[in-house]
Protein backbone atom coordinates (compact mmCIF):
# COMPACT_ATOMS: atom_id res chain seq x y z
CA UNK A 1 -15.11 15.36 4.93
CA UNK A 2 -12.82 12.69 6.05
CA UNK A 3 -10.94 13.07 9.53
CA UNK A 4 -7.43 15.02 9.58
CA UNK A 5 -5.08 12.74 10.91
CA UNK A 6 -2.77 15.71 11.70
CA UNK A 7 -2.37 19.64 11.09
CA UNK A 8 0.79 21.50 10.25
CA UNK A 9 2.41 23.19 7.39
CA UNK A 10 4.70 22.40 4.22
CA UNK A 11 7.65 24.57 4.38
CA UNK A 12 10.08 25.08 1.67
CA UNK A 13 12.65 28.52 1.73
CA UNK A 14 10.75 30.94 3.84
CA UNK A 15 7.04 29.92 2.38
CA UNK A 16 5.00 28.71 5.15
CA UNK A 17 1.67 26.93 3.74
CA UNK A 18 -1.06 25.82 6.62
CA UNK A 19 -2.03 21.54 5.89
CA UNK A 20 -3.77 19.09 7.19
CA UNK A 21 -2.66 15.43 6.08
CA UNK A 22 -5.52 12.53 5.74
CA UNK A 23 -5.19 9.74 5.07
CA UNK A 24 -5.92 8.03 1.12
CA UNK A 25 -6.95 4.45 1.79
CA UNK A 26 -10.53 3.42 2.00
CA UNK A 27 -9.07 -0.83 1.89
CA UNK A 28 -11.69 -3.61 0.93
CA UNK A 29 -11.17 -5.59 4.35
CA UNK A 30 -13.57 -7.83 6.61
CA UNK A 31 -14.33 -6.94 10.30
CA UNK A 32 -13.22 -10.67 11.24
CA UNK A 33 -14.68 -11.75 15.04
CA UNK A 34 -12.26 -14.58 16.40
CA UNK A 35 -14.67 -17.28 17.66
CA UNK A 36 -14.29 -20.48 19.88
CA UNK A 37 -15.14 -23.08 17.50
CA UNK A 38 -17.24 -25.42 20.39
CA UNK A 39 -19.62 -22.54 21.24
CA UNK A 40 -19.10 -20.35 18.17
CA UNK A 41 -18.81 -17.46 20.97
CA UNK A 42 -16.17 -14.29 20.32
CA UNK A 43 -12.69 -15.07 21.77
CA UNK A 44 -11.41 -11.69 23.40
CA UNK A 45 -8.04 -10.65 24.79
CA UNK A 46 -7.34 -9.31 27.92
CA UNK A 47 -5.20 -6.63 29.33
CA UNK A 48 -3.59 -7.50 32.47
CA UNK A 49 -0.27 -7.06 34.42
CA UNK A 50 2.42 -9.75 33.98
CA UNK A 51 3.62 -9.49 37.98
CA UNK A 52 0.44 -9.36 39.21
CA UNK A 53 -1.92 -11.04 36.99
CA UNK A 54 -4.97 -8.59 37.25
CA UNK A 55 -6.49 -6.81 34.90
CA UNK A 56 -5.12 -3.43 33.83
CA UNK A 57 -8.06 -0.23 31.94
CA UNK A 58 -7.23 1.54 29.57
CA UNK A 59 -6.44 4.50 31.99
CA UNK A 60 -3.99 2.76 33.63
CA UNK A 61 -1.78 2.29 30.87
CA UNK A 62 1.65 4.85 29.87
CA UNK A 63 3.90 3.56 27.11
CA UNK A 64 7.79 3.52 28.49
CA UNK A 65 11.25 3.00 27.72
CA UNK A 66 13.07 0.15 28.99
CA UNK A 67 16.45 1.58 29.14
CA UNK A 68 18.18 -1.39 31.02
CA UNK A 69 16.18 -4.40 32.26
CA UNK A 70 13.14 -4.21 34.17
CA UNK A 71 13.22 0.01 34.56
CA UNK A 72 11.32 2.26 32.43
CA UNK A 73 11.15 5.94 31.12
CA UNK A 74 7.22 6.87 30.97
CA UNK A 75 6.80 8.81 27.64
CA UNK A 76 3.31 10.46 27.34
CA UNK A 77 2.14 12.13 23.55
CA UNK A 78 3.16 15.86 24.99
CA UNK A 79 6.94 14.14 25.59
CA UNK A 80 6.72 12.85 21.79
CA UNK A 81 6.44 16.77 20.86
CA UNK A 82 8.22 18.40 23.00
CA UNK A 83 11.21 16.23 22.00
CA UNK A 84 11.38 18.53 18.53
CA UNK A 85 7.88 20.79 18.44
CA UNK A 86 9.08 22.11 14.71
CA UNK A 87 9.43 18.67 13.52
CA UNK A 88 6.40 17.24 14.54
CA UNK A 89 4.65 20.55 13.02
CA UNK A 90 6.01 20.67 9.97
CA UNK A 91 6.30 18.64 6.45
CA UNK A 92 10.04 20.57 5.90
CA UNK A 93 11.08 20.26 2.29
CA UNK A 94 14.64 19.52 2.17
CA UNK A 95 15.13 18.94 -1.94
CA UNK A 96 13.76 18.10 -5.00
CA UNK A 97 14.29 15.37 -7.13
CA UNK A 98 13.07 14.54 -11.03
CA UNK A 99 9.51 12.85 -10.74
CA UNK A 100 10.72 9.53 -12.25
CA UNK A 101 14.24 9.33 -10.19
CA UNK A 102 12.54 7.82 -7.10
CA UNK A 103 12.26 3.88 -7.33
CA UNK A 104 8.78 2.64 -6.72
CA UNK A 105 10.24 -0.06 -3.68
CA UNK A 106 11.10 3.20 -1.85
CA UNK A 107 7.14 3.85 -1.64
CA UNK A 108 5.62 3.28 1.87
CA UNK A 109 2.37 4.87 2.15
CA UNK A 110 0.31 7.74 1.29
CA UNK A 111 -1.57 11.08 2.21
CA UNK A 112 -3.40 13.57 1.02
CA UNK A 113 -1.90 17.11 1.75
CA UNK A 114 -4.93 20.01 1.97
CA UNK A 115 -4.56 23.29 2.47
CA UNK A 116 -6.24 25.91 5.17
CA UNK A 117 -7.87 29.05 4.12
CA UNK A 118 -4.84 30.45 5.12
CA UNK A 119 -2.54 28.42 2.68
CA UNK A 120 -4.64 28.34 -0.54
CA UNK A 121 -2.29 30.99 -2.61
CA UNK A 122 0.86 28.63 -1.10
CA UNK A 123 -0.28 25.13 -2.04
CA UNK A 124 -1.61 26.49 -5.46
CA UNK A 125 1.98 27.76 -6.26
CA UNK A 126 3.59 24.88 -4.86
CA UNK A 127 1.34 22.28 -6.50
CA UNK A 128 1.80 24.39 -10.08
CA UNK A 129 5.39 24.64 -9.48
CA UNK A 130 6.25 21.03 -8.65
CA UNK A 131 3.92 20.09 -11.65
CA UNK A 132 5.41 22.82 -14.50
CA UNK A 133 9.19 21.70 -13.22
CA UNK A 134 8.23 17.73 -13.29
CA UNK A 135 9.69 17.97 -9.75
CA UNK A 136 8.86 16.14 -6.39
CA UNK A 137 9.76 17.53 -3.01
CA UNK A 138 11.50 15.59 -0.75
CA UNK A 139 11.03 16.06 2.93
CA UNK A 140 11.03 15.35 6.65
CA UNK A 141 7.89 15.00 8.73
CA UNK A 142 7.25 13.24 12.09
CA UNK A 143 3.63 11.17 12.16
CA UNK A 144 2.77 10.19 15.45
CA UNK A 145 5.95 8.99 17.21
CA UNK A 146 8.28 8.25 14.13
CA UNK A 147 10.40 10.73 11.43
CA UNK A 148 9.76 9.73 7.84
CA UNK A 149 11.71 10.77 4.63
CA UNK A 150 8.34 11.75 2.53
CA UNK A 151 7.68 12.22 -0.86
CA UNK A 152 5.63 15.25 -2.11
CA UNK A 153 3.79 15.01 -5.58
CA UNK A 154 1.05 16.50 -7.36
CA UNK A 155 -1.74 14.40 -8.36
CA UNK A 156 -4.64 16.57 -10.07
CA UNK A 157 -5.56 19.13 -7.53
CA UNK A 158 -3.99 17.83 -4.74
CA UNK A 159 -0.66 17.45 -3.15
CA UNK A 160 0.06 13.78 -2.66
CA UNK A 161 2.51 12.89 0.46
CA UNK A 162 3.90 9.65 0.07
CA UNK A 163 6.22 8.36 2.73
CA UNK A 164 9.43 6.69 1.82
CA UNK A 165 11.08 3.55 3.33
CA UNK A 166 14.80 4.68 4.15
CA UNK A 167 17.70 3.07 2.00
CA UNK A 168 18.41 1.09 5.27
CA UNK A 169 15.26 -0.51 5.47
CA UNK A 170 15.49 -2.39 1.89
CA UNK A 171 17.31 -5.42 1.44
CA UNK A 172 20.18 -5.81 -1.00
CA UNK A 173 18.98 -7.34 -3.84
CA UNK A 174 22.49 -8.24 -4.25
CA UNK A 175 21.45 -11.38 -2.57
CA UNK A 176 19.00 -12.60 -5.19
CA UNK A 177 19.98 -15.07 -7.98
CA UNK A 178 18.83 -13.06 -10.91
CA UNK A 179 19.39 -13.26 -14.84
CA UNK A 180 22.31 -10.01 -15.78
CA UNK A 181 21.26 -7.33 -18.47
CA UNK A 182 23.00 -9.97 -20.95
CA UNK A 183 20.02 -12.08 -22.14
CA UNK A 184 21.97 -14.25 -24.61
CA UNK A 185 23.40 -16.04 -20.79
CA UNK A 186 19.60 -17.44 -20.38
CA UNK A 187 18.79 -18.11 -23.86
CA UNK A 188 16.41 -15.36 -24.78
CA UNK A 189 16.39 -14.62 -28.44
CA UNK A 190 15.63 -11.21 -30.48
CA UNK A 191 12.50 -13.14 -32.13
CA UNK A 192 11.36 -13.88 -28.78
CA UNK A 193 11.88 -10.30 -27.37
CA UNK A 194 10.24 -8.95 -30.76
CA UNK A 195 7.13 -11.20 -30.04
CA UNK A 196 6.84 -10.04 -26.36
CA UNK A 197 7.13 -6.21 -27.35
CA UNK A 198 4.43 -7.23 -30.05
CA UNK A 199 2.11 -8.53 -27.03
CA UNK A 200 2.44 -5.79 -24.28
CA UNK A 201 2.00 -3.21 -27.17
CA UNK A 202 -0.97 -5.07 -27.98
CA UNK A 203 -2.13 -5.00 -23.85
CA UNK A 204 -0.99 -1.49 -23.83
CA UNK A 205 -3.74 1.10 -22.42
CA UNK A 206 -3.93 4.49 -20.79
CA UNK A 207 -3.94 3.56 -16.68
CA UNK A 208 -7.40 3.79 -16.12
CA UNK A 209 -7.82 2.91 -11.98
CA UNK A 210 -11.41 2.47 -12.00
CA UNK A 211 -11.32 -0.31 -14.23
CA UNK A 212 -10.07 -2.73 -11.76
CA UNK A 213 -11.68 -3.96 -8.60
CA UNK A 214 -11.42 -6.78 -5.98
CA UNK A 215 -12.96 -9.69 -7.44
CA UNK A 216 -11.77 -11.77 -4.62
CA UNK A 217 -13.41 -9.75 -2.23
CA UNK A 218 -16.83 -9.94 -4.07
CA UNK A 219 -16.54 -13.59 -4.21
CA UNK A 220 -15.90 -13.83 -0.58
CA UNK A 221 -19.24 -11.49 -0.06
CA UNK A 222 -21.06 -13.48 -2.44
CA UNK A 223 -19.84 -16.90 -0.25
CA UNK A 224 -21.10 -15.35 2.92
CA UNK A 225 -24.61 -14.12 1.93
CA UNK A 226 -25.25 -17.36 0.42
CA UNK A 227 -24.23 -19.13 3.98
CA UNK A 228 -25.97 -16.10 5.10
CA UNK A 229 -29.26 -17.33 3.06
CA UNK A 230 -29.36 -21.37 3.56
CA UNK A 231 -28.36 -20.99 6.88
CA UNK A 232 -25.03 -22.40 7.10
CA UNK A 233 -23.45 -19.73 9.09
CA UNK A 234 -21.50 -21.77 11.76
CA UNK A 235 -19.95 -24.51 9.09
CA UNK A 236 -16.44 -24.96 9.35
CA UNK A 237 -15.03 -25.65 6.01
CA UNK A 238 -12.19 -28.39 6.37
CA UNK A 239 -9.30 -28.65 4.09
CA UNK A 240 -9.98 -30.31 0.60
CA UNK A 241 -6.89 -31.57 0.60
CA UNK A 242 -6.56 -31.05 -3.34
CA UNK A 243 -3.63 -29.44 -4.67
CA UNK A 244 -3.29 -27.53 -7.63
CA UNK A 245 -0.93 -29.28 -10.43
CA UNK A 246 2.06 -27.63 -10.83
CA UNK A 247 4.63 -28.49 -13.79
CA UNK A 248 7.10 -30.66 -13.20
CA UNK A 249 10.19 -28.80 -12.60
CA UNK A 250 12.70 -30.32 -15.43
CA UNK A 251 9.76 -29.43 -18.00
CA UNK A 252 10.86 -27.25 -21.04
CA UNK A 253 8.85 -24.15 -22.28
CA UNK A 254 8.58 -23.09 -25.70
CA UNK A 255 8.39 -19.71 -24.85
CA UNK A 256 8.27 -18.22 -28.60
CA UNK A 257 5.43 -20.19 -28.81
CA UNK A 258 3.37 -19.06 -25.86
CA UNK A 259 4.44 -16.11 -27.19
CA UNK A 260 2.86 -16.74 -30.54
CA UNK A 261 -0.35 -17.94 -29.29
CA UNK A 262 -0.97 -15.06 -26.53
CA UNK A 263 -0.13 -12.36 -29.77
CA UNK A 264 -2.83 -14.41 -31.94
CA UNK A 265 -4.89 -14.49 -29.24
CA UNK A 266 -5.24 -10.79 -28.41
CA UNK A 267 -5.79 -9.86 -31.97
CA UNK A 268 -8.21 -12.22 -32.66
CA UNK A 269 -10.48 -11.74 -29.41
CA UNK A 270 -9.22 -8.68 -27.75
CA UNK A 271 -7.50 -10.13 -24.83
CA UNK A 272 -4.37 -12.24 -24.69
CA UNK A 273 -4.75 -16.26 -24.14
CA UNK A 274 -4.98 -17.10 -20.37
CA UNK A 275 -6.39 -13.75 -19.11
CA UNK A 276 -9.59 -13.50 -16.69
CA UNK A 277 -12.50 -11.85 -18.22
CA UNK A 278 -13.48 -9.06 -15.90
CA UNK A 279 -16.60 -9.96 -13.89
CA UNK A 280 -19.11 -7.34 -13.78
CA UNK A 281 -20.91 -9.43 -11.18
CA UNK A 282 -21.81 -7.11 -7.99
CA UNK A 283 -22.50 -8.41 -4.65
CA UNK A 284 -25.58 -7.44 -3.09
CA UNK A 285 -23.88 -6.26 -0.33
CA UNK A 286 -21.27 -3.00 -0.01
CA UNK A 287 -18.05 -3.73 -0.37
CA UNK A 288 -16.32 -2.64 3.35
């Protein structure tokens, strides 16, 4: 059972439903030790007090305010609740939106909503609701010291919380130099868009998450272990210093004819011209 990163309850009208939120990443990473490359010894950090210079535990430290320069307002985790105990308890359903109206930039993060024994009956009609209605719930909910706008879908058999960035937070892409909805302006022909339907059609698949994996991070595994195995395990690789070619930037691209050959390409072998066979190759070790 993974840990339950907090406990509260959805509300929406008067229905009250019992949750606890955790958390739906499980991220291929590497516990990286910073080393000093003359000894190959661990480089730590130290905790310490900037007026006095000595070292500060754990035990000793409060988080605080700086409200003008140099003085402080100590906040403790029992201030960050008392400051709104409802909000900080509660996923509150404000609205609900159709299930494609939300653009996918406005996507933060998400968690996994599961009910209590007390909320079973709740979630189920919630979850059936939101899926028969091809609805998602927008609400507030406070993790940890912060208020998020979140996102409530179903997914299967579970409620899926997804918090949202706010419209503030996203830059205009006003800014950016981008082609308009009139493709005629950059040249793009009907034969051309024709082709390129012809080749995603051809890629087209049912989304199937399990079929894709980090390769990179099983190459990376597969580098170590064989350091691991001849022994090299305190070589520092220096810069090769080769660059990858890049086309010249005044170069012309025949674009219905890439086109052409990636469409020719995918029906004759299955996959378009250019594309990475998959690599069933496992490391020997468990991905993190």
């Amino acid at each position: 059972m993974p840990r339950v990163l907090w406990k509260g309850a959805i509300s929406f009208g008067l229905v009250h439903i019992p949750v606890g939120l955790y958390s739906t990443e499980k991220r291929n990473s590497f516990d990286l030790t910073m080393l000093d490359r003359r000894t190959m010894k661990p480089v730590g950090f130290k905790r310490y007090n900037k007026e006095t210079g000595e070292d500060v535990s754990w035990d000793d430290i409060v988080k605080g305010y700086e409200y003008e320069k140099g003085r402080y307002v100590v906040l403790t985790e029992e201030d960050f609740k008392r400051a709104n105990v409802e909000a900080t308890q509660t996923v509150d359903i404000l609205t609900f939106v159709g299930d494609g109206e939300i653009a996918p930039i406005y996507f933060e993060t998400p968690y996994y909503l599961a009910p209590d024994k007390r909320g079973l009956k709740g979630y189920t009609l919630l979850r059936e609701t939101l899926k028969q209605t091809r609805k998602i719930g927008i609400a507030n909910v406070v993790i940890r010291t912060r208020q998020y706008v979140a996102a409530l879908m179903p997914v299967g058999h579970v409620i899926v919380m997804n918090t949202l960035r706010y419209a503030n937070e996203l830059r205009s892409a006003d800014e950016l130099d981008v082609p308009s909805d009139n493709i005629k302006t950059v040249g793009v022909s009907s034969r051309e868009v024709d082709m390129a339907r012809r080749l995603v059609e051809g890629m087209s698949d049912k989304w199937k998450p399990e079929a894709f994996h980090d390769t990179y991070h099983e190459d990376l595994m597969a580098l170590i272990e064989k350091r691991v195995a001849a022994g090299q395990t305190e070589v520092v690789t220096e810069p090769s210093g080769e660059e990858e070619e890049q086309p010249a930037k005044g170069d012309v691209i025949d674009l219905m004819a890439l086109l052409k050959r990636s469409v020719e390409a995918k029906e004759k072998t299955g996959r378009p011209a250019g594309q990475q066979k998959a690599r069933g190759r496992k490391s020997g070790r468990k991905a993190a």
